[in-house]
N, C-alpha and C. Protein backbone atom coordinates (compact mmCIF):
# COMPACT_ATOMS: atom_id res chain seq x y z
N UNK A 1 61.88 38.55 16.50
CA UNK A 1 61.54 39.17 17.76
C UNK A 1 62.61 40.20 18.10
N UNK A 2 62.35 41.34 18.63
CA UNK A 2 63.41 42.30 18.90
C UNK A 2 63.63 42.16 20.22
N UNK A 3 64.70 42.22 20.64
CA UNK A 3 65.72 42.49 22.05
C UNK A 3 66.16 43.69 22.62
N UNK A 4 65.87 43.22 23.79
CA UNK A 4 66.21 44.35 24.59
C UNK A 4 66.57 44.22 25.65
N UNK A 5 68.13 45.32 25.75
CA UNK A 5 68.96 44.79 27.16
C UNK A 5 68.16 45.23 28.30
N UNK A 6 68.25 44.22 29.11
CA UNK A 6 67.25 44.89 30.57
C UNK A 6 67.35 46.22 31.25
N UNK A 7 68.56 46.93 31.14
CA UNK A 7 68.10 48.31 31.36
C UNK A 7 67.61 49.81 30.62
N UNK A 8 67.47 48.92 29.09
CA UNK A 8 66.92 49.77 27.98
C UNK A 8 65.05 49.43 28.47
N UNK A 9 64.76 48.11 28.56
CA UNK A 9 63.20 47.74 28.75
C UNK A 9 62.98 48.53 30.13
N UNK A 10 63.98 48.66 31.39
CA UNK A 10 63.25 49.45 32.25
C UNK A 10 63.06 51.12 31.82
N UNK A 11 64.14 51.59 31.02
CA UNK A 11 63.80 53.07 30.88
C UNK A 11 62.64 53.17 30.09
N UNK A 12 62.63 52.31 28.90
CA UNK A 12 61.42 52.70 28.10
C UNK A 12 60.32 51.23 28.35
N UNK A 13 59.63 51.17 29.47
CA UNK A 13 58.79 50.10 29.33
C UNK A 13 57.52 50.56 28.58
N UNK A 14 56.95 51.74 28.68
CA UNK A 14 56.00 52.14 27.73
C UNK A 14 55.94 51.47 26.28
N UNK A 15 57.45 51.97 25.63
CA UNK A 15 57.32 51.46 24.39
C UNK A 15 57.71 50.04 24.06
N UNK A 16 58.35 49.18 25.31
CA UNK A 16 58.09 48.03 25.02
C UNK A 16 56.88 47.12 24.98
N UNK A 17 56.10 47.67 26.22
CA UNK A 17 54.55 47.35 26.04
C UNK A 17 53.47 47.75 24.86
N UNK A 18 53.72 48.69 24.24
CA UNK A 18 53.70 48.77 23.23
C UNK A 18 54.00 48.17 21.87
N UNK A 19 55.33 47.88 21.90
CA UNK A 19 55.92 47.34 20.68
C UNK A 19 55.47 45.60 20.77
N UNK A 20 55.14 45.09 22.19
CA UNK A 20 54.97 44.03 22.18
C UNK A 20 53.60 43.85 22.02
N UNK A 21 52.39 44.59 21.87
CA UNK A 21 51.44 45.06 21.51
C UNK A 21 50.90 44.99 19.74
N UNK A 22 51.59 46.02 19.52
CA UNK A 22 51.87 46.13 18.14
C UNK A 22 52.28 45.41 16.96
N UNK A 23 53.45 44.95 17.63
CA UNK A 23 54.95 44.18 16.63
C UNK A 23 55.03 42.69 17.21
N UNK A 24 54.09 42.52 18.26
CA UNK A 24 54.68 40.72 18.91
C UNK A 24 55.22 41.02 19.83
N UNK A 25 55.79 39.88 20.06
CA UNK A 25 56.91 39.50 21.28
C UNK A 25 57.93 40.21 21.58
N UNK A 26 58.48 40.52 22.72
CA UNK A 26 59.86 41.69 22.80
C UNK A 26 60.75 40.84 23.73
N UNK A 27 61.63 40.32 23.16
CA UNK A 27 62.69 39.54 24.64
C UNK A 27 63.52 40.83 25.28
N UNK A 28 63.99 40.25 26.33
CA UNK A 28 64.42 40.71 27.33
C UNK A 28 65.49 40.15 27.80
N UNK A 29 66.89 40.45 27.27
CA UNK A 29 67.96 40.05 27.72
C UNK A 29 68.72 40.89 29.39
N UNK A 30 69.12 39.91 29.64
CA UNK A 30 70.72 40.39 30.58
C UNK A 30 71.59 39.41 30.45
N UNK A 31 73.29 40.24 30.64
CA UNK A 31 73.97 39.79 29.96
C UNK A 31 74.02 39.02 29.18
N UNK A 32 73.43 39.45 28.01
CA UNK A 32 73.70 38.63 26.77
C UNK A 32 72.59 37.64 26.33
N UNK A 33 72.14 37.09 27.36
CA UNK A 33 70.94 35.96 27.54
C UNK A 33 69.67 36.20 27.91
N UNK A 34 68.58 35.36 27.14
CA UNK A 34 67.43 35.89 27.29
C UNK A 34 67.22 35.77 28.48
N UNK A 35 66.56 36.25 29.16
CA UNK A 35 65.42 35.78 30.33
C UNK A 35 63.81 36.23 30.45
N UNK A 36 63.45 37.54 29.61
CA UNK A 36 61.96 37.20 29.68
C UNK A 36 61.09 37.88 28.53
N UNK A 37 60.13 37.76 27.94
CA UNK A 37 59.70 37.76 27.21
C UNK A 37 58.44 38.49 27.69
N UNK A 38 57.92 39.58 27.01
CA UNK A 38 56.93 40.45 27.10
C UNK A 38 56.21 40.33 26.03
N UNK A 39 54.47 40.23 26.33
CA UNK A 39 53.40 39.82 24.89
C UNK A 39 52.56 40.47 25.27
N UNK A 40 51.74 41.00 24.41
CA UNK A 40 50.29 41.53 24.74
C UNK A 40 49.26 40.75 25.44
N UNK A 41 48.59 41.13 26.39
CA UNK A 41 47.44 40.26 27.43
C UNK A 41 47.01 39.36 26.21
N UNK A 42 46.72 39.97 24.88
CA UNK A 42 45.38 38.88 24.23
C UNK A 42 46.20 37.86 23.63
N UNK A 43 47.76 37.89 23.04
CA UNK A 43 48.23 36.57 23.05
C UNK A 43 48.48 35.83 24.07
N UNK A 44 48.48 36.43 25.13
CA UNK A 44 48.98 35.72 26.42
C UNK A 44 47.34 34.95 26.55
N UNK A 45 46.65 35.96 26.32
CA UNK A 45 45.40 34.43 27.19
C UNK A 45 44.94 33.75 25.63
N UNK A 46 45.56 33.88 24.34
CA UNK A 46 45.30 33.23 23.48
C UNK A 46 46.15 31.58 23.62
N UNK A 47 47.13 31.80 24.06
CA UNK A 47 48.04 31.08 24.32
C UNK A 47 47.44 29.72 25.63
N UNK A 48 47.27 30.98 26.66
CA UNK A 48 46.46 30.06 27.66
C UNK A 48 45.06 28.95 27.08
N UNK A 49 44.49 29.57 26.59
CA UNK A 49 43.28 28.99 26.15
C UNK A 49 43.20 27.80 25.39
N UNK A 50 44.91 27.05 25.09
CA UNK A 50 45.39 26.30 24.53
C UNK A 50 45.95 25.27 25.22
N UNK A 51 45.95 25.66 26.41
CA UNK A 51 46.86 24.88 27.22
C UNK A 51 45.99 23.50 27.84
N UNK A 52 46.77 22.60 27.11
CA UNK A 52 46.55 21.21 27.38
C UNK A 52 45.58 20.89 26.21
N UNK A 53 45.95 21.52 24.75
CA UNK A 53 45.36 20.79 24.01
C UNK A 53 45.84 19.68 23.07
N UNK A 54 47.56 19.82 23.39
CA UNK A 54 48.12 18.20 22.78
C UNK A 54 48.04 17.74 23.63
N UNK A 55 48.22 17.71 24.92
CA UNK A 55 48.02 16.55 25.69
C UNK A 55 46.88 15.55 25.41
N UNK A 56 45.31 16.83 25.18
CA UNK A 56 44.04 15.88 24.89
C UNK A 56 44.42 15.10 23.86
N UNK A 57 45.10 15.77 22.66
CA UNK A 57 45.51 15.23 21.37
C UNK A 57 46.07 13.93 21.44
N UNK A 58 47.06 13.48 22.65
CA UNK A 58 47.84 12.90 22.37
C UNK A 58 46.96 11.50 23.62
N UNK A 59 46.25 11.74 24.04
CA UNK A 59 45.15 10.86 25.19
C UNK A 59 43.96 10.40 24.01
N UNK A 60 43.61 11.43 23.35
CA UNK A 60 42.60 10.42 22.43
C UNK A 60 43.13 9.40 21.10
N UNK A 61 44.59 9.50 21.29
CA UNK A 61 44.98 8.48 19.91
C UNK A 61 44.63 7.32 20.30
N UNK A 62 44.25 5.99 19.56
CA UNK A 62 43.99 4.72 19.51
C UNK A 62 45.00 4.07 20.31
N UNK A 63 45.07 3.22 21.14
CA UNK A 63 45.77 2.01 22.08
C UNK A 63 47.22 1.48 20.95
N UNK A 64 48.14 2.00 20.95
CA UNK A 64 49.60 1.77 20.00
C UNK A 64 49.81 0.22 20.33
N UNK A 65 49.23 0.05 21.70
CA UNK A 65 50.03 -1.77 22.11
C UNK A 65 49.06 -2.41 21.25
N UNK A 66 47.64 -2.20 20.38
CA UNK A 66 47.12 -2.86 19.89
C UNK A 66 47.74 -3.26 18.20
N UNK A 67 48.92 -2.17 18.06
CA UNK A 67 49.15 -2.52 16.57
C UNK A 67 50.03 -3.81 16.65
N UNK A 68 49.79 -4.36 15.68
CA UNK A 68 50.85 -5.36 15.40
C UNK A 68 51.85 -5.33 14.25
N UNK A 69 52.80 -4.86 14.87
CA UNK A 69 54.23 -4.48 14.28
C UNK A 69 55.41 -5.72 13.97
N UNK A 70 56.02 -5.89 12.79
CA UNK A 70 56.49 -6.82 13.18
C UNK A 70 58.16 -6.74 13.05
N UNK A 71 58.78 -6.98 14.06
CA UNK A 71 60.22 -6.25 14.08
C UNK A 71 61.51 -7.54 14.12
N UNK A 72 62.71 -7.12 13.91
CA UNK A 72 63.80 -8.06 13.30
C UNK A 72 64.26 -7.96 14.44
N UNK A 73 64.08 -9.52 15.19
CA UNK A 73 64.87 -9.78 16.60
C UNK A 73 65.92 -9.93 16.64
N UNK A 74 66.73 -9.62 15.71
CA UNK A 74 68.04 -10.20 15.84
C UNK A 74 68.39 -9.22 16.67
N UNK A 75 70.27 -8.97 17.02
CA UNK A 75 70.57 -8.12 18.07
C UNK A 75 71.26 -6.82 16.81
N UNK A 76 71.51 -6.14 17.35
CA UNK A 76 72.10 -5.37 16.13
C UNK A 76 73.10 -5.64 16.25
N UNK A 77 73.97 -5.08 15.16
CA UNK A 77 75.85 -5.33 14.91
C UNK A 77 76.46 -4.94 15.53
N UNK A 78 77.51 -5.42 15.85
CA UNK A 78 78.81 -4.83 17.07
C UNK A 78 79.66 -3.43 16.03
N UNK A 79 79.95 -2.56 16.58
CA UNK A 79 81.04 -1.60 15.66
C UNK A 79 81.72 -1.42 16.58
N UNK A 80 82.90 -1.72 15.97
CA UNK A 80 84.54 -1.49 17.00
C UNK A 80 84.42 0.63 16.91
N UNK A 81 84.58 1.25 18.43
CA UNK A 81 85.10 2.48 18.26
C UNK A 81 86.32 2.79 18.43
């Protein structure tokens, strides 16, 4: 992903909308650190159109309290630090 200090993305926002268009994603640093990230509308609502599909993923797995697992009760070992 290419970077760009926040007052380079305000002079040229054309070609960052662009490049994020074109080329992907464009971050958006100040001082030093990201803070925002610019994408083209159609990954952005590609992205959306996704949203909350591990969750479904993770709501239709089978009942876990039904497996029967069988585990070593002991306590674990002491280690001196």
């Amino acid at each position: 992903m290419a970077r760009w200090k926040l007052h380079e993305a305000k002079q040229q926002f054309s070609r960052l909308v662009d490049r994020a268009r074109d080329e992907g994603p464009q971050v958006v640093t100040r001082n030093g650190k990201d803070v925002a990230v610019v994408v083209a509308a159609a990954e952005y609502e590609r992205l959306r159109s996704d949203h909350g599909a591990f969750k479904r993923f993770l709501l239709q797995a089978p009942d876990l309290d039904l497996l029967e697992i069988e585990r070593d009760r002991r306590p674990a070992r002491s280690i001196d630090l």
